[in-house]
N, C-alpha and C. Protein backbone atom coordinates (compact mmCIF):
# COMPACT_ATOMS: atom_id res chain seq x y z
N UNK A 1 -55.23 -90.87 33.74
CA UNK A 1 -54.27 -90.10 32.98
C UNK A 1 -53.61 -91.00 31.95
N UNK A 2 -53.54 -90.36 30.84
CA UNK A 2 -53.13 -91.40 29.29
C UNK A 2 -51.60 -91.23 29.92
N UNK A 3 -50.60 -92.56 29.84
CA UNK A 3 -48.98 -92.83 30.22
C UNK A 3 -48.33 -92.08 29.14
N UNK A 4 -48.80 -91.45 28.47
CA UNK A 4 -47.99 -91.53 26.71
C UNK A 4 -47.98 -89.77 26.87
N UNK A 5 -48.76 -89.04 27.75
CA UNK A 5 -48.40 -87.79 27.73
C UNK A 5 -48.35 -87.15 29.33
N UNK A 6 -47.53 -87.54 29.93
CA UNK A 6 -46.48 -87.46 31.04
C UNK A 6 -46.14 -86.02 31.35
N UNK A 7 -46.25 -85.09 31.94
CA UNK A 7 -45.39 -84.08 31.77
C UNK A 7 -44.34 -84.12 32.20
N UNK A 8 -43.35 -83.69 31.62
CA UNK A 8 -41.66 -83.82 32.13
C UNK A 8 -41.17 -84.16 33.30
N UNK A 9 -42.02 -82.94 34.28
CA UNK A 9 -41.45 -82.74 35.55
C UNK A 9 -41.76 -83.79 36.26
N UNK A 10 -42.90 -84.79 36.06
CA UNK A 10 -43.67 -86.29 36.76
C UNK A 10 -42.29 -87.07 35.96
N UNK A 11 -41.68 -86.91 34.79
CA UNK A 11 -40.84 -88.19 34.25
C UNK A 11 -39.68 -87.58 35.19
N UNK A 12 -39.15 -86.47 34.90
CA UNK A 12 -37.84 -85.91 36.13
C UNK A 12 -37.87 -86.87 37.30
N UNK A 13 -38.90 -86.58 38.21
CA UNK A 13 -39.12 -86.99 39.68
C UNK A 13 -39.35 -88.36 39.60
N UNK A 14 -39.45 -88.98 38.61
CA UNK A 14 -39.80 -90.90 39.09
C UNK A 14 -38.11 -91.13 38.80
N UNK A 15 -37.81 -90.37 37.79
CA UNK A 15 -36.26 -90.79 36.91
C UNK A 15 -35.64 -90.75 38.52
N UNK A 16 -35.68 -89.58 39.41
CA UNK A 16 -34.60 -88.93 40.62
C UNK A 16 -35.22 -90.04 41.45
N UNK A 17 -36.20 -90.59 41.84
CA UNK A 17 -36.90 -91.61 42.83
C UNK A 17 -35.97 -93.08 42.84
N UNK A 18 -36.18 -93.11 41.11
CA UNK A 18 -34.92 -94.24 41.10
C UNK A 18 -33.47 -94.32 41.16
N UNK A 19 -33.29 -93.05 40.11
CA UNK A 19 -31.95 -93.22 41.28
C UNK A 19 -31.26 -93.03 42.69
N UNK A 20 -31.96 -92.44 43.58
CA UNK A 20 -32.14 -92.57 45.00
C UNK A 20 -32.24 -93.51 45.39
N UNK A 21 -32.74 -94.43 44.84
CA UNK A 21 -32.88 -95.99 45.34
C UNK A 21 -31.50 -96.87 44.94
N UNK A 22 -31.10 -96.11 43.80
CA UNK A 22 -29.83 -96.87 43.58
C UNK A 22 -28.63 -96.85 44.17
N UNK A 23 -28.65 -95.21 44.46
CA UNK A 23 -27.57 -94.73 45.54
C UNK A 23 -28.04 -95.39 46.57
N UNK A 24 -28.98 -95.66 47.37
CA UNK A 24 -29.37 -96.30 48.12
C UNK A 24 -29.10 -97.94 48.67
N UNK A 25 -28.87 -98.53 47.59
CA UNK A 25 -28.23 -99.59 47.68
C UNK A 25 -26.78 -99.82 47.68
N UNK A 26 -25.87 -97.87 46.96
CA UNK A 26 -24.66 -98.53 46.90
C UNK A 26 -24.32 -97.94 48.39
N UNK A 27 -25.10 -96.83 49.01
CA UNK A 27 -24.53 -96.63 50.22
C UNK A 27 -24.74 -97.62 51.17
N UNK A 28 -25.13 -98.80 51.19
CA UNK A 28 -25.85 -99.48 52.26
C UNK A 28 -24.37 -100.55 51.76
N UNK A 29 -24.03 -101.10 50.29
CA UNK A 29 -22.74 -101.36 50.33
C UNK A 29 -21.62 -100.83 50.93
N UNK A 30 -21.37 -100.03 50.61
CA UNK A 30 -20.10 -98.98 51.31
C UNK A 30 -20.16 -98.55 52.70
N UNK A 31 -21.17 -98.83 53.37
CA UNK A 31 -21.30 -98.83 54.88
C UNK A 31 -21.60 -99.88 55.70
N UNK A 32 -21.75 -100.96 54.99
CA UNK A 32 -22.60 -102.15 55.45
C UNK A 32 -21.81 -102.42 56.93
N UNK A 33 -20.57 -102.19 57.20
CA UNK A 33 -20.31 -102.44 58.59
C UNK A 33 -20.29 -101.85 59.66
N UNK A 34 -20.91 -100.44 59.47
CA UNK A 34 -21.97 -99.54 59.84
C UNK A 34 -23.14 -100.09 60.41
N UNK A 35 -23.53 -100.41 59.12
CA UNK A 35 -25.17 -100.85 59.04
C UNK A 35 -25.10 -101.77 59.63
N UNK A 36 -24.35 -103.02 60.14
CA UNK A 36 -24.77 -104.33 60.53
C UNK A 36 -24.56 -104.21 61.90
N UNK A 37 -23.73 -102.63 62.75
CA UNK A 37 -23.30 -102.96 63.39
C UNK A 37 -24.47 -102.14 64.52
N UNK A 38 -25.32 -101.77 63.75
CA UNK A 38 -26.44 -101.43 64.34
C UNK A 38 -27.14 -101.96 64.71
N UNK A 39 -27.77 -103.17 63.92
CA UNK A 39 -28.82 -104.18 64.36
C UNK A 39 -28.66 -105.25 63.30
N UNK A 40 -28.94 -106.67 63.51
CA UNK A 40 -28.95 -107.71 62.83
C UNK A 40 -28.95 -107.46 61.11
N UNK A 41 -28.31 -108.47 60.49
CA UNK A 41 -28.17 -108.37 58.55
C UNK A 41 -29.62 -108.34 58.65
N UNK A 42 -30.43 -108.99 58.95
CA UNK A 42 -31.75 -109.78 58.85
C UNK A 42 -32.72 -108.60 58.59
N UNK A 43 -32.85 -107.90 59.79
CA UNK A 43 -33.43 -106.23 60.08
C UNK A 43 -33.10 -105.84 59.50
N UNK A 44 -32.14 -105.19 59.18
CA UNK A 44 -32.12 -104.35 57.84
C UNK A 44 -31.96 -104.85 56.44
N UNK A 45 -32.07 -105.69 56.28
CA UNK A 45 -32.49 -106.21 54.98
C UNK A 45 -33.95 -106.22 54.83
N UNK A 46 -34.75 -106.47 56.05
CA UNK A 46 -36.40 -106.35 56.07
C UNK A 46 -36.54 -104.92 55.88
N UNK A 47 -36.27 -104.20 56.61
CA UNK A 47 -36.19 -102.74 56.84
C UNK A 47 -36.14 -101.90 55.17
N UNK A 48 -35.12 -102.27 54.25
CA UNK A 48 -34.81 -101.78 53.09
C UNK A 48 -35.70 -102.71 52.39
N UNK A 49 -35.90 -103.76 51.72
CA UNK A 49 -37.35 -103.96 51.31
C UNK A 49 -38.29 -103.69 51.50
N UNK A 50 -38.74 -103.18 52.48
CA UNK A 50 -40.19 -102.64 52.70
C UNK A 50 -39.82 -101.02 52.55
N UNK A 51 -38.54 -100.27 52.81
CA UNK A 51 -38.40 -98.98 51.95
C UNK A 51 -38.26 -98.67 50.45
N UNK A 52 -38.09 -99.89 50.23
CA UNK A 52 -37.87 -99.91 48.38
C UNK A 52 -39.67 -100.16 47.79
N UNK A 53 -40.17 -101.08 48.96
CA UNK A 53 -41.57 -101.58 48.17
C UNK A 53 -42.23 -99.82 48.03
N UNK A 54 -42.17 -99.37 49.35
CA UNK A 54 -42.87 -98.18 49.29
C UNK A 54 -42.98 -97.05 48.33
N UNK A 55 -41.39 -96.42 48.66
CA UNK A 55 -40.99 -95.82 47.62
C UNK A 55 -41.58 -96.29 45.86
N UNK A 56 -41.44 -97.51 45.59
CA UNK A 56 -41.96 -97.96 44.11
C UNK A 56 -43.30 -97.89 44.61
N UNK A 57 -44.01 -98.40 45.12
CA UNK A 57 -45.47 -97.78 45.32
C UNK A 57 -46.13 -96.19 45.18
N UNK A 58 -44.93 -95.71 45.83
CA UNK A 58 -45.63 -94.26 45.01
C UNK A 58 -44.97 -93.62 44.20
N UNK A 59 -44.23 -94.52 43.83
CA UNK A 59 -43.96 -93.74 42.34
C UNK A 59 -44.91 -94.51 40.94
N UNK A 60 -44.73 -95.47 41.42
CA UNK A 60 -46.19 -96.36 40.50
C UNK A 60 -47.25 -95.12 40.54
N UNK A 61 -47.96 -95.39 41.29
CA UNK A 61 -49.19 -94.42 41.79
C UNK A 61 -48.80 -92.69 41.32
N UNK A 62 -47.59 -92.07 41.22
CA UNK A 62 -47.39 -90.59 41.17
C UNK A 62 -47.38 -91.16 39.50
N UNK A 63 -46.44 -92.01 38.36
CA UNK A 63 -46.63 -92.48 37.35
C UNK A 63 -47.98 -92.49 36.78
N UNK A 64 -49.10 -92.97 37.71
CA UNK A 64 -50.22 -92.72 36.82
C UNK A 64 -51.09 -92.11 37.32
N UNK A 65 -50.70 -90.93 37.56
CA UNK A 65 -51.19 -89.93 37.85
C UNK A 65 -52.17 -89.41 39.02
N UNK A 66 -51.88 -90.01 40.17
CA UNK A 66 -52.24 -89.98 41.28
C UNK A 66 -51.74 -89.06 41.96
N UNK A 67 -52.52 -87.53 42.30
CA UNK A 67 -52.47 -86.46 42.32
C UNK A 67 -51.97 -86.68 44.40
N UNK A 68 -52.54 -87.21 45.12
CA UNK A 68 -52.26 -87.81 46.69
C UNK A 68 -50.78 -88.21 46.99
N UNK A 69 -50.67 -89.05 46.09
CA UNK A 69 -49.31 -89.78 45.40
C UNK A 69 -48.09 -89.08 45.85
N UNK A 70 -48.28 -87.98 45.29
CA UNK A 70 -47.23 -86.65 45.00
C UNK A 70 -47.54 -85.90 46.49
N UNK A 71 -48.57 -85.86 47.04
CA UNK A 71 -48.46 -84.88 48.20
C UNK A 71 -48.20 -85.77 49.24
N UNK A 72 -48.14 -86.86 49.55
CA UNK A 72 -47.78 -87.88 50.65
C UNK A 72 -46.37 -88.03 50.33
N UNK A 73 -45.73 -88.28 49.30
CA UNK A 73 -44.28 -88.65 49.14
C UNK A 73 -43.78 -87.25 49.60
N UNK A 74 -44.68 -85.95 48.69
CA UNK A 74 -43.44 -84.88 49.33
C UNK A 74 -43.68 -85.02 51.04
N UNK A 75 -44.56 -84.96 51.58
CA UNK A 75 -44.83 -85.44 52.94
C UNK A 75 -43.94 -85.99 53.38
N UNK A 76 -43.44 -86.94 53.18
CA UNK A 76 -42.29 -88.18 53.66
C UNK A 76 -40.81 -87.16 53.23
N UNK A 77 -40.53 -86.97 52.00
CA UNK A 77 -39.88 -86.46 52.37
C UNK A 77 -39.20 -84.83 53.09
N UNK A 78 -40.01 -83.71 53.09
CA UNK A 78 -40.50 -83.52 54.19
C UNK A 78 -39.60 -83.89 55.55
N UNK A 79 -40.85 -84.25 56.29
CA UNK A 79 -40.04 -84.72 57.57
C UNK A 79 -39.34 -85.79 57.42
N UNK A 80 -38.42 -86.39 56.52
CA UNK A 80 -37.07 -87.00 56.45
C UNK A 80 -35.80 -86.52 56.12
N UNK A 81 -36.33 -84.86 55.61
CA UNK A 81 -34.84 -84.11 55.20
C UNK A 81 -34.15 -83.86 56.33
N UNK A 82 -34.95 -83.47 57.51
CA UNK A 82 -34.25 -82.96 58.75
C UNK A 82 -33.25 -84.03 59.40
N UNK A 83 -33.66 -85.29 59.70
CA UNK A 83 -32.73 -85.97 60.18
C UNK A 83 -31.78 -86.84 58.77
N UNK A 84 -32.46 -86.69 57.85
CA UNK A 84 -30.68 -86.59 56.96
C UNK A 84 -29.57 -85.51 56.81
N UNK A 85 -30.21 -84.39 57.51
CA UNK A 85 -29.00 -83.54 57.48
C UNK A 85 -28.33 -83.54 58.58
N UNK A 86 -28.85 -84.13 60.05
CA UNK A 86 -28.28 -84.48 60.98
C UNK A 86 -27.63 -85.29 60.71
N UNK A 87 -27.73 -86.41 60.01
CA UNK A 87 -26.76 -87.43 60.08
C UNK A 87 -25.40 -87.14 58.74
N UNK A 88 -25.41 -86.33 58.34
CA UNK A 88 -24.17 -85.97 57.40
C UNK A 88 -23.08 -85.73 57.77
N UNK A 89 -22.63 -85.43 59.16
CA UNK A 89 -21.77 -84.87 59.66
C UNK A 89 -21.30 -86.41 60.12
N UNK A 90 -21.83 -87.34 60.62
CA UNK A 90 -21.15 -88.61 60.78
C UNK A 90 -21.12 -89.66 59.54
N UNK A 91 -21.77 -89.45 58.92
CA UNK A 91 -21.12 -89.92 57.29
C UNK A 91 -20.20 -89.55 57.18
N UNK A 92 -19.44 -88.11 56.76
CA UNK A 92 -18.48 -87.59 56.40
C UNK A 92 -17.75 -88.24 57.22
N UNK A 93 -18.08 -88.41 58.63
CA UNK A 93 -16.55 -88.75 59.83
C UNK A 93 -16.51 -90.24 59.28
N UNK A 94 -17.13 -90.94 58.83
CA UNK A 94 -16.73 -92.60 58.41
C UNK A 94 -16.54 -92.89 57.32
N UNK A 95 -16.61 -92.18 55.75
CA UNK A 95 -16.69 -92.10 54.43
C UNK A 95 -17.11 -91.33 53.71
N UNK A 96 -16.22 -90.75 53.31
CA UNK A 96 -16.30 -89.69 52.48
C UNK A 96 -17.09 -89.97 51.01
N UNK A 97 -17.22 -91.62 50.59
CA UNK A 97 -17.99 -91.88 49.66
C UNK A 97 -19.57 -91.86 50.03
N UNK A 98 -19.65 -92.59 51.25
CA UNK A 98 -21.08 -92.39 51.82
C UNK A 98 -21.78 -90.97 51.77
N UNK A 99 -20.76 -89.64 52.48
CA UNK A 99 -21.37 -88.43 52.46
C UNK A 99 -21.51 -88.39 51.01
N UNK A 100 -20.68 -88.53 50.35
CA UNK A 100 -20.95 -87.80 48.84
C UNK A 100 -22.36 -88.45 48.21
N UNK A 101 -22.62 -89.91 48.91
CA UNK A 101 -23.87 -90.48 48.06
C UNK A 101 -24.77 -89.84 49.23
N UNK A 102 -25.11 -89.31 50.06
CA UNK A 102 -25.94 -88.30 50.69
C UNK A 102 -26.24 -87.07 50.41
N UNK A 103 -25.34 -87.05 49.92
CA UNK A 103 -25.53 -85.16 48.89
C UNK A 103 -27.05 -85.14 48.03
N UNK A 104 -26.93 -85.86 46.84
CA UNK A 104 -28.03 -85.28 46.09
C UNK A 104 -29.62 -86.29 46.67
């Protein structure tokens, strides 16, 4: 697939991929004593690099037009919406900034 004629909705969804990743990093700020108090800095610092490599892996791959790309990511997310909506209700109980970066 030529990069130079993209259809919108593929530029939309890489544009929303990244910023998910960004919120992603500021919620992992704003909770970090949450997060650490779960399991070692170490672990989840491994843990979120290898979710960031992925994520950019298929958006690389959905970017050039890798038709699989797009049906494995919606896949993932998929069966990951369900237990993020479970966990919203204890966001909200610890930060109200955290729930709000869980919203979109």
């Amino acid at each position: 697939m030529n990069l130079t004629i993209q259809p919108t909705h593929i530029k939309s969804a890489l544009i929303l991929i990244v910023i998910s990743l960004l919120v992603g990093f500021i919620k992992f700020a704003l909770d970090y004593d949450f997060i650490t108090s779960l399991a070692p800095i170490q672990t989840m610092v491994v843990i979120m690099v290898i979710t960031v490599l992925v994520m950019l892996f298929f958006a690389y791959k959905i970017w050039t037009g890798r038709n699989w790309a797009r049906i494995v990511f919606t896949i993932f997310f998929v069966i990951g919406i369900y237990p993020a909506f479970l966990l919203l209700p204890a966001e909200a109980n610890r930060s109200v900034l955290v729930f709000l970066g869980s919203i979109p």
